[in-house]
C-alpha atoms as a PDB file:
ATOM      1  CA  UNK A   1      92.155  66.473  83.457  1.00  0.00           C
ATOM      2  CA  UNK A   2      88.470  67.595  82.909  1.00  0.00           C
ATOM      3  CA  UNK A   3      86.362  67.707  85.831  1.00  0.00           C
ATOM      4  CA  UNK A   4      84.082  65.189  84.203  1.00  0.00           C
ATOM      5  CA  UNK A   5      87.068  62.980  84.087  1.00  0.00           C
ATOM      6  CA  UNK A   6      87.948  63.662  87.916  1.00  0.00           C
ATOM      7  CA  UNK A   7      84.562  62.834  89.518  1.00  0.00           C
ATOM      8  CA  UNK A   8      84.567  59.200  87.928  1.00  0.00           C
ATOM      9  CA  UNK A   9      87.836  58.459  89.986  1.00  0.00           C
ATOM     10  CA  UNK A  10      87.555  56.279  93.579  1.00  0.00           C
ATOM     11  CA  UNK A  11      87.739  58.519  96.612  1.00  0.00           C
ATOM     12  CA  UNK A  12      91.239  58.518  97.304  1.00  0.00           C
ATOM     13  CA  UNK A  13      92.791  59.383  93.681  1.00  0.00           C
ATOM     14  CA  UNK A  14      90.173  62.396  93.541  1.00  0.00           C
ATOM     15  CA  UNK A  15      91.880  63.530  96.778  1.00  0.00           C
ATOM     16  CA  UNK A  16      95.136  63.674  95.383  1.00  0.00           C
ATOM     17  CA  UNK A  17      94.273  64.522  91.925  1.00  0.00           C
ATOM     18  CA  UNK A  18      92.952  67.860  93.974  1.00  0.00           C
ATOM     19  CA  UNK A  19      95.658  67.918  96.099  1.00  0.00           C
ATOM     20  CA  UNK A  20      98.463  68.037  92.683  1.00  0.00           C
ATOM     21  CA  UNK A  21      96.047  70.212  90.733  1.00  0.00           C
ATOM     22  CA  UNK A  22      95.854  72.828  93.421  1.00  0.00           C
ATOM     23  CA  UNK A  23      99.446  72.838  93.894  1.00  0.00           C
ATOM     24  CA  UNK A  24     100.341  73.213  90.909  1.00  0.00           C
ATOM     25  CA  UNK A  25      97.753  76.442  90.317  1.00  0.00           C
ATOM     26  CA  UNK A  26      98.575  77.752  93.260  1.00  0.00           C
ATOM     27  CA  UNK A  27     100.721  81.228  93.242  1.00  0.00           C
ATOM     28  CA  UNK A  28     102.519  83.097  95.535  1.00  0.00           C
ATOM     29  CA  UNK A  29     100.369  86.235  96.916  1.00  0.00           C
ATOM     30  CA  UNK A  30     102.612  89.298  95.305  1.00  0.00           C
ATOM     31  CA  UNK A  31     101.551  91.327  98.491  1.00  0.00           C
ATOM     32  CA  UNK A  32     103.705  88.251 100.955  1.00  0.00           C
ATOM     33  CA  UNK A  33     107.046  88.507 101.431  1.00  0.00           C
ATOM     34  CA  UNK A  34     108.614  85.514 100.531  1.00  0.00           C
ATOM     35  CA  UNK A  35     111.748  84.230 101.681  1.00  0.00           C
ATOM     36  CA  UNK A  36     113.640  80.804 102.081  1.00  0.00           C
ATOM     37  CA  UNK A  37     115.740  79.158 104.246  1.00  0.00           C
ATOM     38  CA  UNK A  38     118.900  80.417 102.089  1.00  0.00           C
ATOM     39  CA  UNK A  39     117.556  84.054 102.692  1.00  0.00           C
ATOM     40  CA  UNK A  40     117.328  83.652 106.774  1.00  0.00           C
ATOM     41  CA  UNK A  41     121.058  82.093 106.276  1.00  0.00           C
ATOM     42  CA  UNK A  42     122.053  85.556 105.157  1.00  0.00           C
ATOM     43  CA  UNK A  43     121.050  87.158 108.081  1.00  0.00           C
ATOM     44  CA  UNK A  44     123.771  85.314 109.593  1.00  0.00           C
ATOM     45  CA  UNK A  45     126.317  88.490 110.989  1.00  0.00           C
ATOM     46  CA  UNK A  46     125.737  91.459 113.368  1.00  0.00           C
ATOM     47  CA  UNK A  47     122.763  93.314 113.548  1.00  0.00           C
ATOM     48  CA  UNK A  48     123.199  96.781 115.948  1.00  0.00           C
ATOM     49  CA  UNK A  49     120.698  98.424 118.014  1.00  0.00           C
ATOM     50  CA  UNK A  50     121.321 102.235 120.014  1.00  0.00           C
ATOM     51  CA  UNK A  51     123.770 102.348 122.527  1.00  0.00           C
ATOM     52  CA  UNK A  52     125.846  99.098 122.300  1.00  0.00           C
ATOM     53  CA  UNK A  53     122.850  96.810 122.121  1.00  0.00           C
ATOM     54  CA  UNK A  54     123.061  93.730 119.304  1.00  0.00           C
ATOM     55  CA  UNK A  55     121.598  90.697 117.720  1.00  0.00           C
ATOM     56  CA  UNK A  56     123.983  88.083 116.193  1.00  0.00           C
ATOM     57  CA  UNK A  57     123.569  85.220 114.148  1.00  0.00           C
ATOM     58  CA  UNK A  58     125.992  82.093 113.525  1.00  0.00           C
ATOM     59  CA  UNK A  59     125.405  79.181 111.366  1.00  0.00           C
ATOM     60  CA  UNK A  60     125.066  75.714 113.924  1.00  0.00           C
ATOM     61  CA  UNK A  61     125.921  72.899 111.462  1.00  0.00           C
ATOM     62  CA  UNK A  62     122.882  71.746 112.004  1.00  0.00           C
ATOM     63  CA  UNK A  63     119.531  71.611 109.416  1.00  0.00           C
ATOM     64  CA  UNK A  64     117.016  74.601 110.045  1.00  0.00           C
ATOM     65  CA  UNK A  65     119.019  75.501 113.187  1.00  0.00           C
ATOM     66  CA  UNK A  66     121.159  78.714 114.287  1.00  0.00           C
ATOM     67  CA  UNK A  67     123.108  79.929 117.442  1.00  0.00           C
ATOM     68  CA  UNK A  68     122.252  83.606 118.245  1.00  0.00           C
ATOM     69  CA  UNK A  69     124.048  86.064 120.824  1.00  0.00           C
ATOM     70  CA  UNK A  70     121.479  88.872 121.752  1.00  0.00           C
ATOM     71  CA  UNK A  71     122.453  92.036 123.822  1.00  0.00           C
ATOM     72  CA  UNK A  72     118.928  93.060 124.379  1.00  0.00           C
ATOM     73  CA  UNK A  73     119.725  95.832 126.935  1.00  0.00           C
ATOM     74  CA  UNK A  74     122.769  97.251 128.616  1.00  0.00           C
ATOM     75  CA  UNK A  75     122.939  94.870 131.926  1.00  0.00           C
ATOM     76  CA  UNK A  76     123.129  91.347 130.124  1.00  0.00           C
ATOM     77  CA  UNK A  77     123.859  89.338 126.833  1.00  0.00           C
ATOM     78  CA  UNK A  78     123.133  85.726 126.540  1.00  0.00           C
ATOM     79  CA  UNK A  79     123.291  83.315 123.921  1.00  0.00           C
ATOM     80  CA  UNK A  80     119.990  81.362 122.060  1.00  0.00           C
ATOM     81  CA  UNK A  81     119.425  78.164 120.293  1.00  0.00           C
ATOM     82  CA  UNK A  82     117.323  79.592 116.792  1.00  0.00           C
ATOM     83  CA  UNK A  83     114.738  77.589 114.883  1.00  0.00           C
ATOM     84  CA  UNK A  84     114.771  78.423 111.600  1.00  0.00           C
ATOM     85  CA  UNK A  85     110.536  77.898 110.848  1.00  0.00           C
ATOM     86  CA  UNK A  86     109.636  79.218 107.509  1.00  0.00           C
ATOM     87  CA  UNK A  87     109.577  83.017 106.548  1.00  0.00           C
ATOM     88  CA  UNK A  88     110.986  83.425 110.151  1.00  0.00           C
ATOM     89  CA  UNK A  89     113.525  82.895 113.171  1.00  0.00           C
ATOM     90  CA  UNK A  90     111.893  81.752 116.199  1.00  0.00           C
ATOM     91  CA  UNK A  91     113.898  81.177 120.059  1.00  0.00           C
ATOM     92  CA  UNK A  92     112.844  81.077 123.589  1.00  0.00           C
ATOM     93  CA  UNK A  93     113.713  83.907 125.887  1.00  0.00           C
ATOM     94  CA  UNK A  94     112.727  84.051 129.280  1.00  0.00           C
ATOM     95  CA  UNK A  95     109.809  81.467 128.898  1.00  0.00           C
ATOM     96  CA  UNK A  96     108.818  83.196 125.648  1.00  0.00           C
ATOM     97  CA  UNK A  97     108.833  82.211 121.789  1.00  0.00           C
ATOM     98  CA  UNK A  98     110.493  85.251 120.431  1.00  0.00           C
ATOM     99  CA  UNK A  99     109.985  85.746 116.481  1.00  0.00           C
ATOM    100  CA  UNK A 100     112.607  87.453 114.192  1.00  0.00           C
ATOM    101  CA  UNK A 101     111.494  88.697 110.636  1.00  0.00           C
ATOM    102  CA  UNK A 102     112.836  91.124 108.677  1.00  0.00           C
ATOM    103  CA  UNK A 103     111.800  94.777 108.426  1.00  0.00           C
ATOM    104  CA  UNK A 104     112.850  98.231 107.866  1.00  0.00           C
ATOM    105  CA  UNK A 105     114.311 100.714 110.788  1.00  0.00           C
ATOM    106  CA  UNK A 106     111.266 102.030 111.363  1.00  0.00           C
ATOM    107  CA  UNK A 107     109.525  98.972 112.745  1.00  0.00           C
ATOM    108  CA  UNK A 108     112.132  99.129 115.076  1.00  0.00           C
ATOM    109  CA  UNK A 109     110.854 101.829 117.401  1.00  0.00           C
ATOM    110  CA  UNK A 110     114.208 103.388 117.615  1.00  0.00           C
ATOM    111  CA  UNK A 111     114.648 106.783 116.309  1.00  0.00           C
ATOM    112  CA  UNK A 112     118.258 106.211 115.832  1.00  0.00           C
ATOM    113  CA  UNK A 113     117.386 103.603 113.356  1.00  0.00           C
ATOM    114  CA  UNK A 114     114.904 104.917 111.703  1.00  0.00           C
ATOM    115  CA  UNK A 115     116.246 105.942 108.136  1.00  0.00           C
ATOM    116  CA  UNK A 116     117.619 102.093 108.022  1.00  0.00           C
ATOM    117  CA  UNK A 117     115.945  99.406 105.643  1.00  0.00           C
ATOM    118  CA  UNK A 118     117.881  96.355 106.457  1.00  0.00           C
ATOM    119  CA  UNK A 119     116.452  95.169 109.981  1.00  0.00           C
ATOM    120  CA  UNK A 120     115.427  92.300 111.959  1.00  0.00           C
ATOM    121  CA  UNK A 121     112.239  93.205 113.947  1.00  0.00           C
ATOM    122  CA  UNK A 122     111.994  90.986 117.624  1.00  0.00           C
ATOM    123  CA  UNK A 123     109.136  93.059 119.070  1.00  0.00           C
ATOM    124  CA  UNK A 124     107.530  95.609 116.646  1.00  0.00           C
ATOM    125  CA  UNK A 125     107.989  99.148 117.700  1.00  0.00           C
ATOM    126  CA  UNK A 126     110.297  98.226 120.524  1.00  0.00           C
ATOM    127  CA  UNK A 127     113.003  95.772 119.703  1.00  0.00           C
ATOM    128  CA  UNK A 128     114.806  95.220 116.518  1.00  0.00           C
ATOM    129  CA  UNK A 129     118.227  95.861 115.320  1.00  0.00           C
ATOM    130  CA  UNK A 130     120.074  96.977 111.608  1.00  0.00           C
ATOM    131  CA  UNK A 131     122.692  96.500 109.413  1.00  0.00           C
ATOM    132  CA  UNK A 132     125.043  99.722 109.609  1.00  0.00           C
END
């Protein structure tokens, strides 16, 4: 449709004339990681942090929705209700909206994961955890 032809339609057909045009022009940014829900289903497993510390994921049955069991330090372990929201994991810790996306070993912080490129990052440059 020409723009000639679009500015002779009533106000609310232009707006969604725009609205199909633009999504159908529109491109993914090749710099953005892009990911689905399908891809934050296969970060269902164990992930492993330094000295016995762990994230792990478990399907819940339930649409855009995961259980998580996180071992953030050596005293406790609790278990988390996990939004799935996009590119990313999202749960509430201690009065906090946590975020997990993934990342590479160095984003962890930990030296002892360092050299790993399959990671979920919690915190940048403190808290994330690998695949072995």
């Amino acid at each position: 449709m020409s723009s000639a032809e679009l500015r002779r339609l009533p106000g609310p057909i232009l707006l969604l004339a725009a609205i199909a045009l633009s999504a159908c022009s529109s491109k993914p940014d090749p710099g953005v990681p892009q990911f689905s829900t399908a891809d934050t289903q296969a970060w269902v497993g164990r992930w492993n942090g330094p000295e016995g510390i762990f994230l792990e994921l478990f399907p819940s049955g339930g649409p855009g929705q995961m259980r998580m069991t996180l071992k953030d330090n050596l005293d406790s372990q609790a278990d988390y209700r996990v939004e799935i929201q996009g590119q990313t994991l999202r749960f509430l810790r201690h009065g906090v909206v946590e975020t997990i996306r993934p990342g590479s070993g160095a984003e962890t912080g930990f030296k002892w994961l360092a050299d790993k490129q399959d990671c979920l990052i919690v915190v940048p440059g403190k808290e994330g955890y690998c695949r072995d």
